[in-house]
N, C-alpha and C. Protein backbone atom coordinates (compact mmCIF):
# COMPACT_ATOMS: atom_id res chain seq x y z
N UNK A 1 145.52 191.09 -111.84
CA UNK A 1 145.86 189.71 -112.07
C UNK A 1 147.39 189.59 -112.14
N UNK A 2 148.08 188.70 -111.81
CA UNK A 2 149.21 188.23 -111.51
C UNK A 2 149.90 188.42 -113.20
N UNK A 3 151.38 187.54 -113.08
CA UNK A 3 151.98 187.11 -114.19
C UNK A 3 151.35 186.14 -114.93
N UNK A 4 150.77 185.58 -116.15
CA UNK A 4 150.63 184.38 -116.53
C UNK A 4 150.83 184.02 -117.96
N UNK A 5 150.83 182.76 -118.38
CA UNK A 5 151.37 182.33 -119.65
C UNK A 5 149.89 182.09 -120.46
N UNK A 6 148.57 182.30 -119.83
CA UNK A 6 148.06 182.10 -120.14
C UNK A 6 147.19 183.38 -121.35
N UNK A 7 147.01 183.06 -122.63
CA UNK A 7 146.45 184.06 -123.63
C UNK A 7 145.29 184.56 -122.81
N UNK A 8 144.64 186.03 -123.26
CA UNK A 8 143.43 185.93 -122.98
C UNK A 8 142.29 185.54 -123.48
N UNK A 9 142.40 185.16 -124.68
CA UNK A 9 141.17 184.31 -125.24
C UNK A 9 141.28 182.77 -124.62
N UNK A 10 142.22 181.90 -124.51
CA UNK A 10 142.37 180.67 -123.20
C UNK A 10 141.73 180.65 -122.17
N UNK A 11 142.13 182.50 -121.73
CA UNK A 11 141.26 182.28 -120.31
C UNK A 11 139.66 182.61 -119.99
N UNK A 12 139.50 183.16 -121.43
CA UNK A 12 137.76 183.40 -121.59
C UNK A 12 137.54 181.84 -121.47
N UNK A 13 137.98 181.07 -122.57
CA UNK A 13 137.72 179.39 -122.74
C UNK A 13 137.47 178.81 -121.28
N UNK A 14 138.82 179.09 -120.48
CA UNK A 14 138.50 178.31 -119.19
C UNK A 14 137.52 178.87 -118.23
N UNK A 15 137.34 180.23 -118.30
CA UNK A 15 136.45 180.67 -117.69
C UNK A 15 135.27 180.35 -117.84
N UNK A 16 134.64 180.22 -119.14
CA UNK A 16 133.32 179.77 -119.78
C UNK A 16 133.15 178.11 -119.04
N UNK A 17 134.30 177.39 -119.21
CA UNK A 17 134.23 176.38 -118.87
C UNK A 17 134.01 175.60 -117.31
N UNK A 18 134.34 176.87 -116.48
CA UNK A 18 134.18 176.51 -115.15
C UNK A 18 132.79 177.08 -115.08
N UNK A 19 132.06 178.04 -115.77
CA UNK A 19 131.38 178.64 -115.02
C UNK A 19 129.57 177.50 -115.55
N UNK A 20 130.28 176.90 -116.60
CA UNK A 20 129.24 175.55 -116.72
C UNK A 20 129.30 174.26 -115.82
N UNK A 21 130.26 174.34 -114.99
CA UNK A 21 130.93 172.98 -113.53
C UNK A 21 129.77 173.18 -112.49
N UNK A 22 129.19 172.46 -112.00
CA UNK A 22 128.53 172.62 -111.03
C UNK A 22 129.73 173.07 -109.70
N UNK A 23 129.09 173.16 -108.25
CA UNK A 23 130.20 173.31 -107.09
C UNK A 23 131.01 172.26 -107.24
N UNK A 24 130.18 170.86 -106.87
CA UNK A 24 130.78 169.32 -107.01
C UNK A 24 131.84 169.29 -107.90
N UNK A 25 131.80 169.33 -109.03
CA UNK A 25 132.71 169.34 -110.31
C UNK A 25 133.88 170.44 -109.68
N UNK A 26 133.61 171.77 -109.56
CA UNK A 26 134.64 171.98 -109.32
C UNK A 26 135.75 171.73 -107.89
N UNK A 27 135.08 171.30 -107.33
CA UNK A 27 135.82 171.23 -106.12
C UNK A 27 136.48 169.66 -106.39
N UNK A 28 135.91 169.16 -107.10
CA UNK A 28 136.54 167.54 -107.51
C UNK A 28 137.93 168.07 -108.16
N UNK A 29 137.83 169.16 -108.92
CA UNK A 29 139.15 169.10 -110.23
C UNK A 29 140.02 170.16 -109.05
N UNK A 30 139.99 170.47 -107.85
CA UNK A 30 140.44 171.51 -107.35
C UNK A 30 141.34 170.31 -106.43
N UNK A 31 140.25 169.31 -105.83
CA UNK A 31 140.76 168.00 -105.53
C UNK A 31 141.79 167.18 -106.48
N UNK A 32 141.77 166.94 -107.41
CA UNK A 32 142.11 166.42 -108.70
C UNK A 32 144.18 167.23 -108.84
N UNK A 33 143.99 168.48 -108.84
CA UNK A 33 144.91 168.89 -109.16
C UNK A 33 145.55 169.15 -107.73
N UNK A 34 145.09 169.27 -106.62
CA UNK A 34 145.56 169.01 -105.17
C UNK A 34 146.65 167.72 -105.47
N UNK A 35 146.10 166.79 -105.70
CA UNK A 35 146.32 165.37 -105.18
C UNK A 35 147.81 165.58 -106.50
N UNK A 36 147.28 166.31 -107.73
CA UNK A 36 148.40 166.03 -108.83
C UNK A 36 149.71 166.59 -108.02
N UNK A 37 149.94 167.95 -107.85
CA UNK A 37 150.49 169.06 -107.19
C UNK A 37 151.51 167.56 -106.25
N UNK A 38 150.67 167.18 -105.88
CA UNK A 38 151.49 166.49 -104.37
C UNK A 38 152.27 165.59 -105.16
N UNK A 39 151.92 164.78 -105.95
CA UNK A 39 152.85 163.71 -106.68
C UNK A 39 153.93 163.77 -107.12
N UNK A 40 153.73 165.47 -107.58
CA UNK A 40 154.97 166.23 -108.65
C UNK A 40 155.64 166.25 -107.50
N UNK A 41 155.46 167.16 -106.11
CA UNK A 41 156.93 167.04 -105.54
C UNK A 41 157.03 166.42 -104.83
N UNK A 42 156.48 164.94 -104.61
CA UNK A 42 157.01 163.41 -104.33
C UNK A 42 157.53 163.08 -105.00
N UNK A 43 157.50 163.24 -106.26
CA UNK A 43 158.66 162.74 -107.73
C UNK A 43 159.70 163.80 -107.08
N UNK A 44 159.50 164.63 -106.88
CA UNK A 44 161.06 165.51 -106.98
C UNK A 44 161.58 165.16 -105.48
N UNK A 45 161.06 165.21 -104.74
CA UNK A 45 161.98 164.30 -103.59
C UNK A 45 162.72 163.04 -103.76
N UNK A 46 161.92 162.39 -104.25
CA UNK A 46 162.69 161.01 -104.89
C UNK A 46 163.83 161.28 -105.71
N UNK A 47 163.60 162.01 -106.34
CA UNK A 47 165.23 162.05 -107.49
C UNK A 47 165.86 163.02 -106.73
N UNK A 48 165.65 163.61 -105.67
CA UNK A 48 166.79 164.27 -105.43
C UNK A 48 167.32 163.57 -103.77
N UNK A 49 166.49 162.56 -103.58
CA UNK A 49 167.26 161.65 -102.57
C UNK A 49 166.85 160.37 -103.19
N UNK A 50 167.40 159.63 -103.60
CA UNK A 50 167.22 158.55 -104.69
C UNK A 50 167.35 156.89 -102.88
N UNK A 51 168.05 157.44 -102.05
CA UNK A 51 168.29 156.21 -100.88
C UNK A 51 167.07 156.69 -100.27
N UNK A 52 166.20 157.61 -100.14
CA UNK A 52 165.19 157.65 -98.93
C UNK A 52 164.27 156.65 -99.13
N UNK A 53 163.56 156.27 -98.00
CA UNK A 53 162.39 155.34 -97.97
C UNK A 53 161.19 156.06 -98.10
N UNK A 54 160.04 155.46 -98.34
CA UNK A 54 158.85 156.43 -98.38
C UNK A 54 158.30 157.23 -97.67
N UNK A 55 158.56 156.41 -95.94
CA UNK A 55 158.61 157.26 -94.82
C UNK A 55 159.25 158.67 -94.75
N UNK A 56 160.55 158.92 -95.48
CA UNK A 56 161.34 159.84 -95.07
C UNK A 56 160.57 161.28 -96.49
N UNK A 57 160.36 160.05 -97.33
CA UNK A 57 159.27 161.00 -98.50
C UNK A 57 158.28 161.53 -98.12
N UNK A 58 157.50 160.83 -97.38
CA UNK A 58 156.95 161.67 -96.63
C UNK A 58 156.51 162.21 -96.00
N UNK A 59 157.52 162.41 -94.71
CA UNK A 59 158.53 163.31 -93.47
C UNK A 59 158.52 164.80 -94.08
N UNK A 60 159.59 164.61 -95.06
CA UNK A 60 160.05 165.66 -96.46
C UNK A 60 158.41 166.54 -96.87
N UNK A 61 157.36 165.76 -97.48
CA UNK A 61 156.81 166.01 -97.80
C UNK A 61 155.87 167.10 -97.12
N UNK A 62 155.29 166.94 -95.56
CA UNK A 62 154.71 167.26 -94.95
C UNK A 62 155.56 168.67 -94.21
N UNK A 63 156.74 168.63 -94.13
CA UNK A 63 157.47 169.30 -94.06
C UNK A 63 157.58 170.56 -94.74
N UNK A 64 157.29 170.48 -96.12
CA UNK A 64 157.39 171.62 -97.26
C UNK A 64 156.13 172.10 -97.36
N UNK A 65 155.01 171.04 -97.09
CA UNK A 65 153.76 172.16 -97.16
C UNK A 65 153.06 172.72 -95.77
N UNK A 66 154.39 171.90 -94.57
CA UNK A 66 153.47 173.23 -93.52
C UNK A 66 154.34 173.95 -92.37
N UNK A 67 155.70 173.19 -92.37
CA UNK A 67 156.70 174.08 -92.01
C UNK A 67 157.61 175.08 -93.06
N UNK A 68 158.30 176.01 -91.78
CA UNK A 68 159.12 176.66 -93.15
C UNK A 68 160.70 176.44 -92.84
N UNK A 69 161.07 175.38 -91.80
CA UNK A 69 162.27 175.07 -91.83
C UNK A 69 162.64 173.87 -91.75
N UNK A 70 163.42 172.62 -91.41
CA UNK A 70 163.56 171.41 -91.18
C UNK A 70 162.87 171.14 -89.98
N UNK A 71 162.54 169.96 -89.74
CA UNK A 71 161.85 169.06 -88.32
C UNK A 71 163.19 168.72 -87.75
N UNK A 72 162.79 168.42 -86.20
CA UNK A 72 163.66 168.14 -85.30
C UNK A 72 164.27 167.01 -85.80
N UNK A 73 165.50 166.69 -86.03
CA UNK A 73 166.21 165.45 -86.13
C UNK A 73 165.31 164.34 -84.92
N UNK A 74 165.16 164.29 -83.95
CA UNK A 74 164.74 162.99 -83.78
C UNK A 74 162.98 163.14 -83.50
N UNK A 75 162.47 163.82 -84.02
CA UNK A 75 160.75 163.27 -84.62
C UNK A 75 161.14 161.78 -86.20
N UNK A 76 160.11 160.95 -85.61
CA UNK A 76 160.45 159.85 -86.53
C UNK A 76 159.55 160.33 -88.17
């Protein structure tokens, strides 16, 4: 297992707790925290270009989760 902040009695808790989720349930909160994930770094694009339009948010956006360098200057 990786680095984490998480205790191991926490992760018995969450473990116990997923393993009572049906598939549905979990794939909803997997959905759930997908959709969160994306917001957070739409907030952080925004404050760190405070003039972009939403378009260019997300240009930016689509950009970071499937290239690994900038898009061509003239793709709109």
């Amino acid at each position: 297992m990786g680095v984490t902040d998480t205790s191991p009695e926490a992760r018995t808790v969450q473990l116990d707790i997923l393993r009572t989720m049906s598939g549905e349930q979990r794939l909803l909160l997997a959905l759930d925290m997908s959709l969160f994930a994306r917001e957070l770094a739409r907030a952080r694009i925004r404050l760190e270009n405070p003039t972009w339009t939403e378009g260019e948010i997300a240009r930016e956006l689509m950009r970071l989760a499937f290239l690994p360098g900038s898009l061509p200057a003239g793709l709109p």
